[in-house]
C-alpha atoms as a PDB file:
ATOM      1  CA  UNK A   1      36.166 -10.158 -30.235  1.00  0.00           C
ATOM      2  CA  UNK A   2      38.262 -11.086 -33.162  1.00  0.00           C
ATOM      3  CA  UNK A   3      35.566  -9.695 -35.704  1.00  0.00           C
ATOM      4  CA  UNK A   4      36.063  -6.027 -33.913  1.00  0.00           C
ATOM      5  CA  UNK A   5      40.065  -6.897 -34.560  1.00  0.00           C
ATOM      6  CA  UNK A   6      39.272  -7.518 -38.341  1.00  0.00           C
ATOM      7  CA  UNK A   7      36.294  -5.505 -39.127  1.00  0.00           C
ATOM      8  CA  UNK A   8      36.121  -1.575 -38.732  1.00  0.00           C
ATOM      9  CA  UNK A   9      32.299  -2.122 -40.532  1.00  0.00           C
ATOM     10  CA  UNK A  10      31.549  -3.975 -38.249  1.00  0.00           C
ATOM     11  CA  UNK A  11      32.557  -2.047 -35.444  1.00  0.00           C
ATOM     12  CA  UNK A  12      31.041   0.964 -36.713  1.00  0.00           C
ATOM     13  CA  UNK A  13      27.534  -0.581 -37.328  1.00  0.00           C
ATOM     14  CA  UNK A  14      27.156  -3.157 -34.134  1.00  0.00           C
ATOM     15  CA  UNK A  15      25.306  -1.072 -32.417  1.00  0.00           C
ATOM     16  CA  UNK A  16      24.169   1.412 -35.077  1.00  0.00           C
ATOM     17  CA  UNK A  17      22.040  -0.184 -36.922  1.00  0.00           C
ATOM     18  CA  UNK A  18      18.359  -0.507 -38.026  1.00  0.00           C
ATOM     19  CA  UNK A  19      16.963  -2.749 -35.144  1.00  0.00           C
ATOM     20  CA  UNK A  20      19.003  -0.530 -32.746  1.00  0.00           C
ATOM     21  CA  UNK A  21      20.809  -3.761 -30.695  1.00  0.00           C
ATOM     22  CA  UNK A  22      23.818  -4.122 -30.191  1.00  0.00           C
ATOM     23  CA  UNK A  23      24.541  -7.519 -32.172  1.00  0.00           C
ATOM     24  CA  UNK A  24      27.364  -9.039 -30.297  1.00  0.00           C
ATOM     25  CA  UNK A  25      25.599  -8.637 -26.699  1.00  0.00           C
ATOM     26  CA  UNK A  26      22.562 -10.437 -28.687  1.00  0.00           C
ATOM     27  CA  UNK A  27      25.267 -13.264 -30.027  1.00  0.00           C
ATOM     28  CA  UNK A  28      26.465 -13.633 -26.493  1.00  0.00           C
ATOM     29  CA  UNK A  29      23.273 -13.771 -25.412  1.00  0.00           C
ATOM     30  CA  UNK A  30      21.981 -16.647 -27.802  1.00  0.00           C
ATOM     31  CA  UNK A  31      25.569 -18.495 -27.371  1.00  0.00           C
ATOM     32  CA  UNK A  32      24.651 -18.452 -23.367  1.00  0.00           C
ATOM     33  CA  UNK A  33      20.449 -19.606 -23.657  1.00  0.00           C
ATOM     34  CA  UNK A  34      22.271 -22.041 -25.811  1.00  0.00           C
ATOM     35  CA  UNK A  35      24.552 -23.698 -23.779  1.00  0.00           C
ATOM     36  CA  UNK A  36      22.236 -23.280 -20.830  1.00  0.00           C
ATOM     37  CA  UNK A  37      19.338 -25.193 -22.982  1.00  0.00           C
ATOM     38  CA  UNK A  38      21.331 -28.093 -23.875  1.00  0.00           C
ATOM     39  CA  UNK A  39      23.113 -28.444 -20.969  1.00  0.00           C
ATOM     40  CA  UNK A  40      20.242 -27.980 -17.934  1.00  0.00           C
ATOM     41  CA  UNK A  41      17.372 -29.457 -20.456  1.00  0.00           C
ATOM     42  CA  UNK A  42      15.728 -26.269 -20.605  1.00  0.00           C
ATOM     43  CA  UNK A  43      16.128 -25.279 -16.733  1.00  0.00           C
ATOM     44  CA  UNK A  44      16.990 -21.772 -16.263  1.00  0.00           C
ATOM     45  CA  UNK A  45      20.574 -21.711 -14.003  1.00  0.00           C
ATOM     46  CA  UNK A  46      21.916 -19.957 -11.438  1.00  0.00           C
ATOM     47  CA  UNK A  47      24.484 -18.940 -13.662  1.00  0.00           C
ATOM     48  CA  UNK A  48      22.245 -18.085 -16.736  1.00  0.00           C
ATOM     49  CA  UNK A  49      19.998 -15.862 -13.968  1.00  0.00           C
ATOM     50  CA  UNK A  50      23.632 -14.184 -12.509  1.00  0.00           C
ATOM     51  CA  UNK A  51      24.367 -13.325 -16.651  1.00  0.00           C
ATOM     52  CA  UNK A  52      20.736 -11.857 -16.985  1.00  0.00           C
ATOM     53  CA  UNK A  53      21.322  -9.392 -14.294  1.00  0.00           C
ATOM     54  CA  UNK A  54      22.437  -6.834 -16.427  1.00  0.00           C
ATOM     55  CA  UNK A  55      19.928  -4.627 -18.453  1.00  0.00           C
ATOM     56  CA  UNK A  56      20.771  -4.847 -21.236  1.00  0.00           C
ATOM     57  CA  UNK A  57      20.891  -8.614 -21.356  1.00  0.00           C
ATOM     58  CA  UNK A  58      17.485  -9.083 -19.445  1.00  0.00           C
ATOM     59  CA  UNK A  59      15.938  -6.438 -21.674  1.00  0.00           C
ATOM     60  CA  UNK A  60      16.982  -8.651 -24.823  1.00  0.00           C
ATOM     61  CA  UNK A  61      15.755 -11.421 -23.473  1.00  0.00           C
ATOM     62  CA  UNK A  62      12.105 -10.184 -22.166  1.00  0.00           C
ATOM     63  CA  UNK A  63      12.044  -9.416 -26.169  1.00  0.00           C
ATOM     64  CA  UNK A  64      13.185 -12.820 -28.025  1.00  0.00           C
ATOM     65  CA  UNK A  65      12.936 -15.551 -25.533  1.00  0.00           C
ATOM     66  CA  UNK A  66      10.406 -16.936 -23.247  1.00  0.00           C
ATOM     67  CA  UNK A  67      10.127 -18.571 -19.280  1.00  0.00           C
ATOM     68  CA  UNK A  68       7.603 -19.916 -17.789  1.00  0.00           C
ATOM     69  CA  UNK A  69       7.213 -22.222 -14.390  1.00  0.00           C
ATOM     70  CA  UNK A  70       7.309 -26.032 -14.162  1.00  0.00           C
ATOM     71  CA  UNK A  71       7.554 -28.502 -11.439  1.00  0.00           C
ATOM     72  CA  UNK A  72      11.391 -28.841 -12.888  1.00  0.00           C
ATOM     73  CA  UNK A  73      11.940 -25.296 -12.335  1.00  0.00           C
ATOM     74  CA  UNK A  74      12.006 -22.163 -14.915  1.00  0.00           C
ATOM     75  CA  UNK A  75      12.377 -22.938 -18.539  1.00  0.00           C
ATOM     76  CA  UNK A  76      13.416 -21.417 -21.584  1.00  0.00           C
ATOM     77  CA  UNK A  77      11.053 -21.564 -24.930  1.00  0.00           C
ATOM     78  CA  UNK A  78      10.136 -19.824 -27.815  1.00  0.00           C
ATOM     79  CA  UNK A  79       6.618 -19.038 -29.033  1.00  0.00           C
ATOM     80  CA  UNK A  80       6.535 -19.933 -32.932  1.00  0.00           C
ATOM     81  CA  UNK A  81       6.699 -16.015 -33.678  1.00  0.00           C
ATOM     82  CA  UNK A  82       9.569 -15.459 -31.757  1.00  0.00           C
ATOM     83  CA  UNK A  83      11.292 -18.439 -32.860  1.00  0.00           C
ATOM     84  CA  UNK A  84      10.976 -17.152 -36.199  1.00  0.00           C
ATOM     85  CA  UNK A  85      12.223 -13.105 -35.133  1.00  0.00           C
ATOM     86  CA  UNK A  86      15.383 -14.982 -33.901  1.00  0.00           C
ATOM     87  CA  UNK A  87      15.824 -17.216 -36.932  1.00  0.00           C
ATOM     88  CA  UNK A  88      15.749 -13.757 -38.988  1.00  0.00           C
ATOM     89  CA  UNK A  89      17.467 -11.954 -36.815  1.00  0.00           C
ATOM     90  CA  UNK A  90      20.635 -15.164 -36.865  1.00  0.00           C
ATOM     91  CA  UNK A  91      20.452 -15.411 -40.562  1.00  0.00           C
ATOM     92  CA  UNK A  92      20.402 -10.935 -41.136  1.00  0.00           C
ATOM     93  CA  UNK A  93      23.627 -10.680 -38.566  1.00  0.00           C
ATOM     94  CA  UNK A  94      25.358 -13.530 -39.967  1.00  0.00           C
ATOM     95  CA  UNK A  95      24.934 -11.901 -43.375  1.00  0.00           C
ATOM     96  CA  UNK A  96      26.145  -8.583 -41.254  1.00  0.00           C
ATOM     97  CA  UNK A  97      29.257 -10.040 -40.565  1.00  0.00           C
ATOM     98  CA  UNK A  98      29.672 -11.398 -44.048  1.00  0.00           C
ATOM     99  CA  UNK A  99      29.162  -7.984 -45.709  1.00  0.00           C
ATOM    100  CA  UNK A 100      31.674  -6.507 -42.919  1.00  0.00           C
ATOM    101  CA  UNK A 101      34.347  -8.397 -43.708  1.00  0.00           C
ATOM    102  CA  UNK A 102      33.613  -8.565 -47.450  1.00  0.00           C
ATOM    103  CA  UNK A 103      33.366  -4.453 -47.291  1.00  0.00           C
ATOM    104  CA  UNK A 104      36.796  -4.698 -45.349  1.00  0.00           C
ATOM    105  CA  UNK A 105      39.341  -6.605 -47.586  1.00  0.00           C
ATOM    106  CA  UNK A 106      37.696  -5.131 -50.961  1.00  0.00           C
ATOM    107  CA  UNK A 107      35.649  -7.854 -52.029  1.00  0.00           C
ATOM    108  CA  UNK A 108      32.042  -7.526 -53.222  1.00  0.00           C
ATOM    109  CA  UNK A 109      29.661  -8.286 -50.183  1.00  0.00           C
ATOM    110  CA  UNK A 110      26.724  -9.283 -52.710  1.00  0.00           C
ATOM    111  CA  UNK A 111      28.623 -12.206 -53.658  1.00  0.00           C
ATOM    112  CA  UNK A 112      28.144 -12.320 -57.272  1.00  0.00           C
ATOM    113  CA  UNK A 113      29.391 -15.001 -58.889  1.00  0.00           C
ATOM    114  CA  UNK A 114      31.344 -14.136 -62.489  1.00  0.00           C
ATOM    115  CA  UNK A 115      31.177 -16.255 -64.855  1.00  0.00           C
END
């Protein structure tokens, strides 16, 4: 990804860090449920079931994201809890990247204003 191009923090801590994930297959992950929610109304694809074949994938999703079975097929959801573990989770990895590219080109990832 460009971020790995830009950012040796980043690089350095997507994988080592305190929830022990690796961020960007968790990104890639969300971006995917994403698409595949807005674009199948919820329905669970082929495609989306070929991307969850690999561990590490299906193992992220068993922990943040929910299926069950209607008479339209398998769908997505999030309980309330979860839906709030992912809305942390978004808004701590986008500050992630923030710090990693502040920490990178010398500026002050706390983003104090002076005045």
């Amino acid at each position: 990804s460009s971020l790995r191009k830009l950012s040796p923090h980043f690089v350095e801590f997507e994988t080592k860090n305190i929830y022990k994930l690796n961020i960007s297959t968790w990104f890639d992950l969300v971006s995917e449920l994403r698409h595949n929610i807005i674009h199948n109304r919820q329905v669970v694809s082929a495609k989306l079931l070929e991307f969850l074949k690999d561990n590490e994938r299906a193992n992220l999703f068993k922990e943040f994201f929910e299926r069950k079975t209607t008479s339209d097929g398998v769908i997505i959801f999030l309980t309330r809890e979860k839906f709030n573990i992912v809305l942390d989770r978004l808004n701590e990895f986008a500050y992630f990247t923030f710090k990693s590219l502040s920490i990178d080109n010398n500026l002050d990832p706390t983003y104090r204003l002076t005045r």
